[in-house]
C-alpha atoms as a PDB file:
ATOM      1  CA  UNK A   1     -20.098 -67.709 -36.135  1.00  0.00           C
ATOM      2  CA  UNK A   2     -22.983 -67.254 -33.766  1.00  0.00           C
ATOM      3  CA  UNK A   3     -23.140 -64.879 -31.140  1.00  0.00           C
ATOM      4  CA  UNK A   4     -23.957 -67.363 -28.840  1.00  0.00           C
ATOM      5  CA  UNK A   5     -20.665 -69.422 -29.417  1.00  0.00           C
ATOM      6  CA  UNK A   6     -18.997 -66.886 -29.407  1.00  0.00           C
ATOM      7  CA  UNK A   7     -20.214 -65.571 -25.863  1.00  0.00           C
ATOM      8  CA  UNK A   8     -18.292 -65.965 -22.969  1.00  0.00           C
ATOM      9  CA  UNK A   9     -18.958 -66.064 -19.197  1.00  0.00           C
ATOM     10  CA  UNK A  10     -16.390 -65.235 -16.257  1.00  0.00           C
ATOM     11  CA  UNK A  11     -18.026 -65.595 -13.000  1.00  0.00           C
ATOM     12  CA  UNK A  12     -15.999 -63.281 -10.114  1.00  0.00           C
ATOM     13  CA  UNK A  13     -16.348 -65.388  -6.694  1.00  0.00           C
ATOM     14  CA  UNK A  14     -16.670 -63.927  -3.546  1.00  0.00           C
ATOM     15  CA  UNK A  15     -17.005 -65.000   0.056  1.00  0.00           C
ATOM     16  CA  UNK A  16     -18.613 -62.987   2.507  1.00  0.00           C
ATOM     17  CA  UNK A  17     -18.095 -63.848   6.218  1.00  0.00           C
ATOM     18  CA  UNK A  18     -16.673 -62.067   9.556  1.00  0.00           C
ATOM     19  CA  UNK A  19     -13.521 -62.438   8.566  1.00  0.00           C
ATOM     20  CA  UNK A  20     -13.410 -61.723   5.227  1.00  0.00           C
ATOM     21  CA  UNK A  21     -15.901 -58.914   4.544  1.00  0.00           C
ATOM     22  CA  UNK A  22     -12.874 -56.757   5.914  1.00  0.00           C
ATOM     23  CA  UNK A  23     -10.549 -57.493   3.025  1.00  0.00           C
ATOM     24  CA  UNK A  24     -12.266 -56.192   0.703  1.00  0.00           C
ATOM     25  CA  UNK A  25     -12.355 -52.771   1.592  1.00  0.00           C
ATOM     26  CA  UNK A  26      -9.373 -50.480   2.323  1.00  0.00           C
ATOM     27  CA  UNK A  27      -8.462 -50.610   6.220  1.00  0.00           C
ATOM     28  CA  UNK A  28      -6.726 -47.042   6.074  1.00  0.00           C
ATOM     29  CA  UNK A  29     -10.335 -45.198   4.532  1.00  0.00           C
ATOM     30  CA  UNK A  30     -12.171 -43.811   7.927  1.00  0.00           C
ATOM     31  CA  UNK A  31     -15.648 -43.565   5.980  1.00  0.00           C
ATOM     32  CA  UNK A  32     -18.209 -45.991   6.619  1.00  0.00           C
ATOM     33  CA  UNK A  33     -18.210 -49.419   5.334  1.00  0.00           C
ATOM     34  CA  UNK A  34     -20.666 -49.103   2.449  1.00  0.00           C
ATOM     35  CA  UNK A  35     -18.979 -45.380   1.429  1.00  0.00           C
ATOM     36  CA  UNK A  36     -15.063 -47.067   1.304  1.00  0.00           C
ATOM     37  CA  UNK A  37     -12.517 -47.589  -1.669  1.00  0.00           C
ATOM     38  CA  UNK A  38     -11.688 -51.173  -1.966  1.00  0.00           C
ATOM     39  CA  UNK A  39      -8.855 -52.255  -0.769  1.00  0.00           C
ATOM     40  CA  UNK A  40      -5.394 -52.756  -3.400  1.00  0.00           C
ATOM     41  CA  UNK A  41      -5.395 -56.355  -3.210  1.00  0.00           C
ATOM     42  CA  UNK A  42      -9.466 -57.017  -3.838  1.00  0.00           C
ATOM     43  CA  UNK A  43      -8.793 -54.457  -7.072  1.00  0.00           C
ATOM     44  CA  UNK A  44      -5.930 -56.757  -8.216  1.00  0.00           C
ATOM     45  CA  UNK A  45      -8.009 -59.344  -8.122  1.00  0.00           C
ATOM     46  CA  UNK A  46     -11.301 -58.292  -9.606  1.00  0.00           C
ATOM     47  CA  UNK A  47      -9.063 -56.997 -12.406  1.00  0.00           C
ATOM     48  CA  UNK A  48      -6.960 -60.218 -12.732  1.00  0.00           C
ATOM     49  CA  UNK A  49     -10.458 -61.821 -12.370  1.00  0.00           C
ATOM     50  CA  UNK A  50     -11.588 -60.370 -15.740  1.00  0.00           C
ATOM     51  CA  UNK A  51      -8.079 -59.921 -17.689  1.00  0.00           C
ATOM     52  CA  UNK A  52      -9.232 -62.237 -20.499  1.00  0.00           C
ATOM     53  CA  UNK A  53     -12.543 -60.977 -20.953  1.00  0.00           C
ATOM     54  CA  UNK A  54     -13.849 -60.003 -24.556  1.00  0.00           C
ATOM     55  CA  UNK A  55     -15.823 -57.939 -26.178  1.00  0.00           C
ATOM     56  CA  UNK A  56     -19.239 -60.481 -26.055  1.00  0.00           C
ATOM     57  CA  UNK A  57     -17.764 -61.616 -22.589  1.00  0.00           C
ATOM     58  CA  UNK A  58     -20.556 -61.368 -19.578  1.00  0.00           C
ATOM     59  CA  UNK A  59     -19.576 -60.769 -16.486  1.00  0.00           C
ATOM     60  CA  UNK A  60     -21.372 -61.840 -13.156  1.00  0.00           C
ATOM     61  CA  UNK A  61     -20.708 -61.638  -9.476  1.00  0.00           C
ATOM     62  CA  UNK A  62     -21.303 -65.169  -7.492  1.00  0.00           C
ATOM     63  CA  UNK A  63     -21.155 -64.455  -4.077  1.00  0.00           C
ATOM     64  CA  UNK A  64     -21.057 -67.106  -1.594  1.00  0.00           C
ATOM     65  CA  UNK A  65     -22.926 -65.744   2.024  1.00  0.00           C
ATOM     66  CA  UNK A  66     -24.086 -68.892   4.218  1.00  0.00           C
ATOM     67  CA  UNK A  67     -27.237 -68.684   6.042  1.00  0.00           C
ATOM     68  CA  UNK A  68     -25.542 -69.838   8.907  1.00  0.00           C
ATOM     69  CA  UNK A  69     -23.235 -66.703   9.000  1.00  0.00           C
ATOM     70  CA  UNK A  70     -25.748 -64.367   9.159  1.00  0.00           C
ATOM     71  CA  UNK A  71     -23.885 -61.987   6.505  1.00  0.00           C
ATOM     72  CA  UNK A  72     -26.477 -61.400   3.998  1.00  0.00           C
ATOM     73  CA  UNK A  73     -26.691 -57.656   4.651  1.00  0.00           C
ATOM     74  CA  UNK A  74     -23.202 -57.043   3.766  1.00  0.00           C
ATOM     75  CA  UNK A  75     -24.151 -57.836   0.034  1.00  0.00           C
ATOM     76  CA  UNK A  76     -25.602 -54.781  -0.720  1.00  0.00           C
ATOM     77  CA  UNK A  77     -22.860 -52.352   0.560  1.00  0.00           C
ATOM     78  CA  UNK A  78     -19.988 -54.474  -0.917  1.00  0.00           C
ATOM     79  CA  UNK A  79     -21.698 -54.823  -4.248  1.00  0.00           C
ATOM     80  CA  UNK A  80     -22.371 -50.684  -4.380  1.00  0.00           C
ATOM     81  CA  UNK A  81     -18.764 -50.063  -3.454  1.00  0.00           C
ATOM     82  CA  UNK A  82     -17.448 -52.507  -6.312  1.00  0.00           C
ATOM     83  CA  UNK A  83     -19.978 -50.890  -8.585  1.00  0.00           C
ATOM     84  CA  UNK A  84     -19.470 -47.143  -7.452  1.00  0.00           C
ATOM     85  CA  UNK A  85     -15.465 -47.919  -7.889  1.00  0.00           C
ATOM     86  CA  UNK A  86     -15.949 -49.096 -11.448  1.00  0.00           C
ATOM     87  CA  UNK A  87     -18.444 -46.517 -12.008  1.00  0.00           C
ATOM     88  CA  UNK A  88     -15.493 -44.353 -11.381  1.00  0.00           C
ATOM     89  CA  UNK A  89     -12.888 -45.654 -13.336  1.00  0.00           C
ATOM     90  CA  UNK A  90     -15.300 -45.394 -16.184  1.00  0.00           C
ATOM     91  CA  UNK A  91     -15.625 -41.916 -16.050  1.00  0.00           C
ATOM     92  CA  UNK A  92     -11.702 -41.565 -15.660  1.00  0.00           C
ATOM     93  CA  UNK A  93     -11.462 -43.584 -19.055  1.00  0.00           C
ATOM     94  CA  UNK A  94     -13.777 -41.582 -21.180  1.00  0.00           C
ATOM     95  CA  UNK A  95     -12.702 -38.319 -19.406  1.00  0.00           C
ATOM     96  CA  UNK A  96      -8.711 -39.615 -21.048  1.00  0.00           C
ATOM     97  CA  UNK A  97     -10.892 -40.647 -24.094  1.00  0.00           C
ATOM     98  CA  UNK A  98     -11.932 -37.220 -24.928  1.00  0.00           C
ATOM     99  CA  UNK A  99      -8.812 -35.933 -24.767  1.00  0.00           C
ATOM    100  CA  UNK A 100      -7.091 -37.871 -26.571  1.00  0.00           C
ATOM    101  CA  UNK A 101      -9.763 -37.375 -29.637  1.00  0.00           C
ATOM    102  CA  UNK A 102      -9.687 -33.671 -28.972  1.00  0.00           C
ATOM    103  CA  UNK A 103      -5.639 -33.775 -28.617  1.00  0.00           C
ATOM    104  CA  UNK A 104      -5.576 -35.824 -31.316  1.00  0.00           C
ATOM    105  CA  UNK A 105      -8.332 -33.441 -33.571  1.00  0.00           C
ATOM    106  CA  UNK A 106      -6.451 -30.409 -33.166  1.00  0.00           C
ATOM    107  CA  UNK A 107      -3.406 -32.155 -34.025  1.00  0.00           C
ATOM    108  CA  UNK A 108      -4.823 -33.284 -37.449  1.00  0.00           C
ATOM    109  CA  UNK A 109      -6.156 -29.390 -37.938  1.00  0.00           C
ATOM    110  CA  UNK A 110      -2.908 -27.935 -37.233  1.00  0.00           C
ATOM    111  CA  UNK A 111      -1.288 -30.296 -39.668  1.00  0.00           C
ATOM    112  CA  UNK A 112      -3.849 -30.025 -42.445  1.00  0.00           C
ATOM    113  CA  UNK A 113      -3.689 -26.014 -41.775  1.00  0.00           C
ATOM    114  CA  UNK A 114       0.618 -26.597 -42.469  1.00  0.00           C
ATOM    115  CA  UNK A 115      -0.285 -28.845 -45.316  1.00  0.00           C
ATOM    116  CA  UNK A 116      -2.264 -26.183 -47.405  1.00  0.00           C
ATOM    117  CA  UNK A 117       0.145 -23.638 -46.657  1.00  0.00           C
ATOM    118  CA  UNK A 118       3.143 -25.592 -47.683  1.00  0.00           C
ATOM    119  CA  UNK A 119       0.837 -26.644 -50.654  1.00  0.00           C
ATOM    120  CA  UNK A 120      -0.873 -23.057 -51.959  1.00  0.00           C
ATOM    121  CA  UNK A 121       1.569 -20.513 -50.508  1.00  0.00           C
ATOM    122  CA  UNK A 122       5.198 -22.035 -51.341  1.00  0.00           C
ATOM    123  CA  UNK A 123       4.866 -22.993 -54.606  1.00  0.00           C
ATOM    124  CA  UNK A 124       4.163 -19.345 -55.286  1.00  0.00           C
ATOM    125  CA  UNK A 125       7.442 -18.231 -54.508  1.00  0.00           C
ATOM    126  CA  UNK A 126       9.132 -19.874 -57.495  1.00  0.00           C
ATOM    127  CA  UNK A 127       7.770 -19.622 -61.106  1.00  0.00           C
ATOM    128  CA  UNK A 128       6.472 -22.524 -62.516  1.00  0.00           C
ATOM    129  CA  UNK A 129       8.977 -22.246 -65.269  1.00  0.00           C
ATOM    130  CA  UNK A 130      11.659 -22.540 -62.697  1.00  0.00           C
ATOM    131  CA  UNK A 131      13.548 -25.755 -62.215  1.00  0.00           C
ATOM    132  CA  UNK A 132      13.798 -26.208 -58.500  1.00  0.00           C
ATOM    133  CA  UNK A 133       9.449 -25.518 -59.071  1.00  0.00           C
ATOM    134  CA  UNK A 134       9.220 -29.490 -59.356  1.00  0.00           C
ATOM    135  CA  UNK A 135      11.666 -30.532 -56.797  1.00  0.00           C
ATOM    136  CA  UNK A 136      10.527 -28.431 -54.233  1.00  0.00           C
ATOM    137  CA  UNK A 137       6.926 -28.911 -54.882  1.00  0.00           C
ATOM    138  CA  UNK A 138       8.195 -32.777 -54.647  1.00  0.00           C
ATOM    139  CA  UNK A 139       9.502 -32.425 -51.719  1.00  0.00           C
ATOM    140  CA  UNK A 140       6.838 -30.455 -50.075  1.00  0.00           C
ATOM    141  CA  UNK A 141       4.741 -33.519 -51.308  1.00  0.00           C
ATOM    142  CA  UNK A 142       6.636 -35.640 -49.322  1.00  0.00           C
ATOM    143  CA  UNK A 143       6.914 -33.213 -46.281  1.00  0.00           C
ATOM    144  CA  UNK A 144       2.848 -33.015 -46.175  1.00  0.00           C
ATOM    145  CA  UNK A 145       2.384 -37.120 -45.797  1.00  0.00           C
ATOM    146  CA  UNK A 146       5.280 -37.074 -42.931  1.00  0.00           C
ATOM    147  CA  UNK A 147       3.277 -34.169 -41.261  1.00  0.00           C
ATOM    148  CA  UNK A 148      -0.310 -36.181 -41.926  1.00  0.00           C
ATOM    149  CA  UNK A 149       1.129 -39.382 -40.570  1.00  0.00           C
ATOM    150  CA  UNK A 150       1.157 -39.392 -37.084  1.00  0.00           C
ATOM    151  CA  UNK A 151      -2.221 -37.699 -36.022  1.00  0.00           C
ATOM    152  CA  UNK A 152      -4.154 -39.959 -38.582  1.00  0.00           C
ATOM    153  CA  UNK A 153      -2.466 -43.380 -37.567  1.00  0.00           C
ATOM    154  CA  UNK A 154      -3.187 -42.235 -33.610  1.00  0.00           C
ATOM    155  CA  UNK A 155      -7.198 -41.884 -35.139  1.00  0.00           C
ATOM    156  CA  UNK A 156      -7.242 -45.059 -36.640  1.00  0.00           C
ATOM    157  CA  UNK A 157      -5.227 -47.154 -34.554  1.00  0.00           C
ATOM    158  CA  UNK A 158      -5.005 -45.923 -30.531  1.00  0.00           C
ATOM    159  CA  UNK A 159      -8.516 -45.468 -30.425  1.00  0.00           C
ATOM    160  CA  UNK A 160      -9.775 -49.050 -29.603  1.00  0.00           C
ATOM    161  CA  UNK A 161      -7.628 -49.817 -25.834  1.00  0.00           C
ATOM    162  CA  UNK A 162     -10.068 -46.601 -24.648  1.00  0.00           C
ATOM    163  CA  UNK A 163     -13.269 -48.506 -26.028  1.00  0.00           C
ATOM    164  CA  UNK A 164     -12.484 -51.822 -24.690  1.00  0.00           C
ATOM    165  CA  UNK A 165     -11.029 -50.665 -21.060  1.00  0.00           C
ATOM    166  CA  UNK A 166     -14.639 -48.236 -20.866  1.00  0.00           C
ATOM    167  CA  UNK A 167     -16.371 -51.080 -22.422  1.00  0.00           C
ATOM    168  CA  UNK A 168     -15.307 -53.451 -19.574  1.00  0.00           C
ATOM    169  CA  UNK A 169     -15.884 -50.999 -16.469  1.00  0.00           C
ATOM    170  CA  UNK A 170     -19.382 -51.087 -18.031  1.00  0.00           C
ATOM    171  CA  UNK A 171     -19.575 -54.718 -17.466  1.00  0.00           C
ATOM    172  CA  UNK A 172     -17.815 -54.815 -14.376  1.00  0.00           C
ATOM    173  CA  UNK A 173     -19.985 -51.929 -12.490  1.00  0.00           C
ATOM    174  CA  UNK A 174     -23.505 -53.449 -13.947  1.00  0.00           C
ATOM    175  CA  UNK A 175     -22.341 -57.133 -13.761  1.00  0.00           C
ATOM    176  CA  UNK A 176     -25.569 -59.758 -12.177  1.00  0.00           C
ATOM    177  CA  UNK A 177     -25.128 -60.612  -8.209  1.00  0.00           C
ATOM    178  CA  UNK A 178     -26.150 -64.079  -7.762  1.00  0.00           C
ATOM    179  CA  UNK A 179     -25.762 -64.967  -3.972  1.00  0.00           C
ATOM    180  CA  UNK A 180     -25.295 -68.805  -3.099  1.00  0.00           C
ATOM    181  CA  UNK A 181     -26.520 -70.140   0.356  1.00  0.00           C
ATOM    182  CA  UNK A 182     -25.413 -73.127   1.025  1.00  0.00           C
ATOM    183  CA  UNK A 183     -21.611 -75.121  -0.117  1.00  0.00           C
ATOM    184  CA  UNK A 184     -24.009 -77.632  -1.800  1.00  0.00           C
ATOM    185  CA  UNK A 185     -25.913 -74.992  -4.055  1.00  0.00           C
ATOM    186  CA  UNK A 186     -21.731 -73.709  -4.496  1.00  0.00           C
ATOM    187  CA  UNK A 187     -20.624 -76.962  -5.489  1.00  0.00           C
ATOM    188  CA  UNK A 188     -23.735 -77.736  -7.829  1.00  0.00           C
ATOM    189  CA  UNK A 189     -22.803 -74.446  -9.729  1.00  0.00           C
ATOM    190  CA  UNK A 190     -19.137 -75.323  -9.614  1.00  0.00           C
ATOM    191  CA  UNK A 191     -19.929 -78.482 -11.449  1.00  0.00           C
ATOM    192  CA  UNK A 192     -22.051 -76.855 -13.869  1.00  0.00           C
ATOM    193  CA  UNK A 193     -19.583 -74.376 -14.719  1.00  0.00           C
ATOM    194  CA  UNK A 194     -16.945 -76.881 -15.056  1.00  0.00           C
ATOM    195  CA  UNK A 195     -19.027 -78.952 -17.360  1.00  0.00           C
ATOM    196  CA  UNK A 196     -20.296 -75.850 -19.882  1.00  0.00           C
ATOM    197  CA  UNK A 197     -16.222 -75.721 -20.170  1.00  0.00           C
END
């Protein structure tokens, strides 16, 4: 399958006006405009915006700022904010990232450091002649897999939710701006859009 069929596009929509430039950034934050978090509903829905994005997914911003409004300048700031607060998030993911892997490391260590005890030191303490030599060294078999499990499954399988959430705030802080002017320009693209579908 081609890249390019497989290739998706989710478009985040935004308005900017007098009355809703204020939305979008939290009312409670006394810093200036451009320097604010973004306010708890405008998160929800830039991340409901992208919930079904892929791995091949792009992500753009299409904000909608009438000439008419005179709101222009307030595309910068918002866009920085939105970029500086995934930016963040980013960090916060592969900060948790490492530690899992390093958690998750030491965990194997410690557990291959048990295994070659219970394998080269406990077998010495009964001759091999002895009977309960092949039970135990059975059961110590057994004992080493159980104590292997868990910090090799986490490697192999909890790994990829990290890579796709860090993968994502990648997109989402370096996403295209594309700022419409006029409705007719937003209905054209509208259209379009509709009829890629």
């Amino acid at each position: 399958m081609s890249k390019s069929a497989t290739t998706r596009k989710i478009s985040i929509y935004l308005k900017i006006d007098e009355n809703s430039i204020d939305e979008y950034f939290n009312p409670h934050d006394p810093a200036r405009l451009d320097k604010r978090q973004l306010s708890n509903d405008f998160q929800e829905y830039l991340n409901a915006s992208v919930a079904c994005a892929g791995r091949h997914t792009l992500i753009d911003y299409k904000v909608f700022c009438s000439e008419a409004g005179g709101m222009r300048f307030m595309v910068e700031p918002l866009m920085r904010t939105i970029r500086r607060h995934f930016k963040i998030q980013k960090l916060l993911k592969e900060t948790e990232f490492k530690k899992f892997k390093r958690k998750n490391y030491i965990l194997l260590m410690i557990s291959v450091l048990i295994v070659m005890f219970c394998q080269g030191v406990l077998p010495n303490l009964f001759g091999q002649d002895h009977r309960i030599h092949s039970m135990f060294s059975n059961a110590i078999d057994v004992f080493s897999w159980v104590v292997l499990w868990k910090p090799i499954e986490r490697l192999i399988f909890y790994w990829n939710p990290y890579l796709i959430e860090i993968l994502l705030f990648d997109k989402m802080q370096n996403g295209n701006v594309n700022i419409i002017e006029s409705e007719e320009e937003l209905i054209n693209h509208h259209l379009e859009h509709v009829d890629a579908a």
